[in-house]
N, C-alpha and C. Protein backbone atom coordinates (compact mmCIF):
# COMPACT_ATOMS: atom_id res chain seq x y z
N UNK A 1 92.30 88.24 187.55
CA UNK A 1 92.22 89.46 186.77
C UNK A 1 93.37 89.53 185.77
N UNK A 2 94.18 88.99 186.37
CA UNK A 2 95.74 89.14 185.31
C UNK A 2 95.49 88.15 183.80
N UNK A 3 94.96 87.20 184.13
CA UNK A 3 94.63 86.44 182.98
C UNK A 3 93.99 87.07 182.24
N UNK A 4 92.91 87.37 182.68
CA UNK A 4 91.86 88.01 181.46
C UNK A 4 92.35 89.15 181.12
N UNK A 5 92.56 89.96 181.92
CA UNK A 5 93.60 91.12 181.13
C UNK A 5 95.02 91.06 179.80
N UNK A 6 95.26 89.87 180.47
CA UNK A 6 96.01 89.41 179.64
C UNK A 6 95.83 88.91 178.35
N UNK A 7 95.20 87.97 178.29
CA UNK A 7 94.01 87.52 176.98
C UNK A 7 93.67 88.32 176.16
N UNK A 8 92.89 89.44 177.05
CA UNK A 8 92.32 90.70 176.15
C UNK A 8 93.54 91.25 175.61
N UNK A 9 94.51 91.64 175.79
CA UNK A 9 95.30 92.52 175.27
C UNK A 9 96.01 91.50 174.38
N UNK A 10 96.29 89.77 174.19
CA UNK A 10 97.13 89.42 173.16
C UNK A 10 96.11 89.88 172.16
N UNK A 11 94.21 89.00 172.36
CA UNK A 11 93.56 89.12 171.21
C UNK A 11 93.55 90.22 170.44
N UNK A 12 93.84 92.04 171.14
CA UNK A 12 93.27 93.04 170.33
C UNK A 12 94.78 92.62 169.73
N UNK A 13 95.94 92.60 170.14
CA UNK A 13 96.77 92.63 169.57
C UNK A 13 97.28 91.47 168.42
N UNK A 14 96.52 90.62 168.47
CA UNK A 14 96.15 89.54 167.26
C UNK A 14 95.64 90.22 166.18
N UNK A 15 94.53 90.48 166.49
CA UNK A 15 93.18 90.88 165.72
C UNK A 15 93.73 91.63 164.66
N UNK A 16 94.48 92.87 165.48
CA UNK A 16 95.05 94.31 164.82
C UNK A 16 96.12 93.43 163.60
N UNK A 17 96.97 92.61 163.88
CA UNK A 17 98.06 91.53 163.60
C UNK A 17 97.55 90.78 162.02
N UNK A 18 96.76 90.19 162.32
CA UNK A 18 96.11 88.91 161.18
C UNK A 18 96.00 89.50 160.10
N UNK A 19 95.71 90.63 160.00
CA UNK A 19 95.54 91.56 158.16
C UNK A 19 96.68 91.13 157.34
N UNK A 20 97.72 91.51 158.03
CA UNK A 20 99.18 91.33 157.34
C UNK A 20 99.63 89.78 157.14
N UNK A 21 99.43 88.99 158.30
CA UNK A 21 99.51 87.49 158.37
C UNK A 21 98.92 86.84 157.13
N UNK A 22 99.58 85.59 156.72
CA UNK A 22 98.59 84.89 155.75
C UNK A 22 97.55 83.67 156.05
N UNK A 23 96.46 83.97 155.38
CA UNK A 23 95.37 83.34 156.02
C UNK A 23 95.47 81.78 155.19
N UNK A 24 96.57 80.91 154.85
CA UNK A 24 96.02 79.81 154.11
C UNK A 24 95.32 78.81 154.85
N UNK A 25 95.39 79.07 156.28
CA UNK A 25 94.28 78.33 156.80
C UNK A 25 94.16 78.50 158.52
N UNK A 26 92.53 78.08 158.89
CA UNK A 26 92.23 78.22 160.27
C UNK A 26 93.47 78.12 160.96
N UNK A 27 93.85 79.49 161.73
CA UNK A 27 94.80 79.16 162.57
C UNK A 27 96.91 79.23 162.85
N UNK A 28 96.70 78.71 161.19
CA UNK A 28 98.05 78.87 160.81
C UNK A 28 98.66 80.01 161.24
N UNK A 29 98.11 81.18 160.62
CA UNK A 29 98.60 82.55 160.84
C UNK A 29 99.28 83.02 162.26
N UNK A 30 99.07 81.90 163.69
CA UNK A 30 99.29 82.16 164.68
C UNK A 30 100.45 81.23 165.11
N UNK A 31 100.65 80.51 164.17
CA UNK A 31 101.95 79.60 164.37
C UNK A 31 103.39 81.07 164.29
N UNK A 32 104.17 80.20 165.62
CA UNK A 32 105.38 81.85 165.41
C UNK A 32 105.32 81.90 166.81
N UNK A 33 106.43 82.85 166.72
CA UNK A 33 106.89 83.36 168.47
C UNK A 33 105.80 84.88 168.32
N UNK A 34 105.27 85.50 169.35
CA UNK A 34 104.69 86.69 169.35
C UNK A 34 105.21 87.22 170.67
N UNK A 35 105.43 88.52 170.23
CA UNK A 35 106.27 89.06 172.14
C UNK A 35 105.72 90.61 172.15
N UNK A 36 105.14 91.01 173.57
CA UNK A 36 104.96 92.25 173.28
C UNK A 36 104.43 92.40 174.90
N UNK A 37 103.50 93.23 175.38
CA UNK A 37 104.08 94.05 176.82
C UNK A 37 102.39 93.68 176.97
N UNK A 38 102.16 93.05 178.19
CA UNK A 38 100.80 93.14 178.94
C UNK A 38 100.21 94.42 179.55
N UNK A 39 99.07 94.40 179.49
CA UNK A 39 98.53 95.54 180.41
C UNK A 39 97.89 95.40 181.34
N UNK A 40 97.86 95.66 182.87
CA UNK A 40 96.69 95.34 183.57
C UNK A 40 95.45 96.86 184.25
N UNK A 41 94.60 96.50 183.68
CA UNK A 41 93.95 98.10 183.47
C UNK A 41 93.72 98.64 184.96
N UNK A 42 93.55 97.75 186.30
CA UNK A 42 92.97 98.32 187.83
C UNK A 42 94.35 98.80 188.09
N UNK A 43 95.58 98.53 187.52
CA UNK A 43 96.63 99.73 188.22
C UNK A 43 97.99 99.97 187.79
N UNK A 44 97.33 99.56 186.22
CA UNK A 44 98.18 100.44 185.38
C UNK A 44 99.34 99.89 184.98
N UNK A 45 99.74 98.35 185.53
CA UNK A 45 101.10 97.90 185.70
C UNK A 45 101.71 96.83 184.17
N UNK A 46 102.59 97.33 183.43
CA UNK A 46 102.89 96.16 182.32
C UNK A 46 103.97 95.03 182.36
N UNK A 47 103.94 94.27 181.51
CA UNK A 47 105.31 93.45 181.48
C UNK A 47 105.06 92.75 180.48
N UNK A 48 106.59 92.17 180.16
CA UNK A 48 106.75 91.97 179.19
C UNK A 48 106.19 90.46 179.01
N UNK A 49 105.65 89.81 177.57
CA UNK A 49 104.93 88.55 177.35
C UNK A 49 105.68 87.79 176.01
N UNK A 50 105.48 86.51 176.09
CA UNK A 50 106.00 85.87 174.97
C UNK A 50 105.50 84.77 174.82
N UNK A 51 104.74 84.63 173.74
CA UNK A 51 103.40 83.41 173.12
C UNK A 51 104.69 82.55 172.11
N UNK A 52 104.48 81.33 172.31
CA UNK A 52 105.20 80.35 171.11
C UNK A 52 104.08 79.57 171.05
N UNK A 53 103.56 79.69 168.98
CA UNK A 53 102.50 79.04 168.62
C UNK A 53 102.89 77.82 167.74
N UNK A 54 103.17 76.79 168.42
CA UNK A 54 103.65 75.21 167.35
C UNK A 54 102.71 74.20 166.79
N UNK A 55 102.41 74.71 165.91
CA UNK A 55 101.07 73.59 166.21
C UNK A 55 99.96 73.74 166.70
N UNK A 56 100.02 72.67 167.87
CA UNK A 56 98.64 72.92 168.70
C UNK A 56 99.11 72.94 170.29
N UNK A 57 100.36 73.28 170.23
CA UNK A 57 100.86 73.86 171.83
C UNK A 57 101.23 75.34 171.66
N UNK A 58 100.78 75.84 172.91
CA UNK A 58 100.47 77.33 173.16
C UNK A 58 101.87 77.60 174.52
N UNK A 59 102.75 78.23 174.15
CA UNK A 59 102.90 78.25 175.90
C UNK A 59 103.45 80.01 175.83
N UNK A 60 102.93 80.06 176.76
CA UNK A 60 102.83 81.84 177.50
C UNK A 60 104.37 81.62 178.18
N UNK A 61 104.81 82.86 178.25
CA UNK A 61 105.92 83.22 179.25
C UNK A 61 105.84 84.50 179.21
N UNK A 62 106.16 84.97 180.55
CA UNK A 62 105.95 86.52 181.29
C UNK A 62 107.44 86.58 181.70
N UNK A 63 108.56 86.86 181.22
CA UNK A 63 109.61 86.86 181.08
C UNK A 63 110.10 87.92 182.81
N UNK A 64 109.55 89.53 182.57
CA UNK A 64 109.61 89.91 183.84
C UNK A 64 109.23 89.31 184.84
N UNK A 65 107.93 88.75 184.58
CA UNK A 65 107.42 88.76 185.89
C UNK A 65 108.05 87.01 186.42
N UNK A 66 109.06 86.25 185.95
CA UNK A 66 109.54 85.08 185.94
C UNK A 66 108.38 83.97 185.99
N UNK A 67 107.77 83.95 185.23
CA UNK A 67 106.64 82.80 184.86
C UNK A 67 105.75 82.84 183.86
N UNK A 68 105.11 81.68 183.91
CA UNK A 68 104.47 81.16 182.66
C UNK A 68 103.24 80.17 182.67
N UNK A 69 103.04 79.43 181.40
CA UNK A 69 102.64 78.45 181.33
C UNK A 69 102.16 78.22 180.17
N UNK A 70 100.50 77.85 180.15
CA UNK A 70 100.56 77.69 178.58
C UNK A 70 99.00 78.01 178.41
N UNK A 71 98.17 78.19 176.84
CA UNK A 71 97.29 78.62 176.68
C UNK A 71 96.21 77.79 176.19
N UNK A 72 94.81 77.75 176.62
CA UNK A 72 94.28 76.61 176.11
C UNK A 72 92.82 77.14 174.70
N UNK A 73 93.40 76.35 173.63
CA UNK A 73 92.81 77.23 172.51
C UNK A 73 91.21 76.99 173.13
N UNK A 74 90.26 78.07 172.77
CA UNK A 74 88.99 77.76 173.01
C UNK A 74 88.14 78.07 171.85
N UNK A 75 88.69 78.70 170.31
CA UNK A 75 88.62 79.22 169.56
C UNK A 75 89.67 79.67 168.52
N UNK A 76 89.54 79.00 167.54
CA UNK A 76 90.79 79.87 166.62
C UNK A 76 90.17 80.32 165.10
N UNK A 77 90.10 81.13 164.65
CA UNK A 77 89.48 81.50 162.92
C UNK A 77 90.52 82.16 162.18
N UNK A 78 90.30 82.47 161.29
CA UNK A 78 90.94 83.11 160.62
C UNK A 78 90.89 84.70 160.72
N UNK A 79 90.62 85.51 161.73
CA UNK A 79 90.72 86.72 162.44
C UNK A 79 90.44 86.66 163.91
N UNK A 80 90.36 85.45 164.42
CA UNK A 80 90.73 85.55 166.04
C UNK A 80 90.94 84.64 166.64
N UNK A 81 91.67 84.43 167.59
CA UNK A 81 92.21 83.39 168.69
C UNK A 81 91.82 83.83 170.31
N UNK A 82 90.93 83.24 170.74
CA UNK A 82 90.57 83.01 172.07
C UNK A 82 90.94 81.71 172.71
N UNK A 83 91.62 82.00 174.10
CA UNK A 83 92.31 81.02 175.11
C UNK A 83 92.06 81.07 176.22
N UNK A 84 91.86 79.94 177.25
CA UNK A 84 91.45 79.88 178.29
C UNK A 84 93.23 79.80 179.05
N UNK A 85 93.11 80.50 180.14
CA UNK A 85 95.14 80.73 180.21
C UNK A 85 95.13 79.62 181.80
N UNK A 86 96.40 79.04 181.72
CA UNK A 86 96.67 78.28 182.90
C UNK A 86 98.02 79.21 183.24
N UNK A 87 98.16 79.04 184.43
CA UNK A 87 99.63 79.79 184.69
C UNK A 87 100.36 78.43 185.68
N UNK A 88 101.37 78.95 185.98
CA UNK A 88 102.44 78.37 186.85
C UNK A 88 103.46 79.45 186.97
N UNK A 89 104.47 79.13 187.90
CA UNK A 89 105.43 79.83 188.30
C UNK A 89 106.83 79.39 188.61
């Protein structure tokens, strides 16, 4: 549940994101550090998240919650990024 909750809340927070970003091509726009607070909706609980986009390596870190890992693109356009998430700890 934490994953997909998780997912959902970088994408809206992409989505909302990419207007301002520049689009010179598929994807680019997501290259960059992105940091901002997870939500998990069955009980309400957040923490803090941090995406580093290089290229074509993704890696997640959940800074509170002491872990991470990395994201696996399943989709990228020029208004959205969908990832299949691996974790570790």
């Amino acid at each position: 549940m934490l994953k997909t909750v998780t997912t959902f809340v970088l994408l809206v927070s992409l989505s909302s994101l990419v207007s301002a970003q520049s689009k010179t091509g598929t994807g680019r726009w997501l290259n960059g550090t992105w940091e901002g607070t997870g939500y998990q909706m069955d009980n309400n609980e957040t923490w803090t998240m941090k995406l580093t986009v290089r290229g074509k390596r993704h890696k997640i870190e959940y800074p509170s919650l002491k872990c991470g890992g990395r994201w696996i693109p399943i989709s990228i356009d020029m208004k959205r990024a969908r990832f299949l998430v691996t974790a570790r700890s």
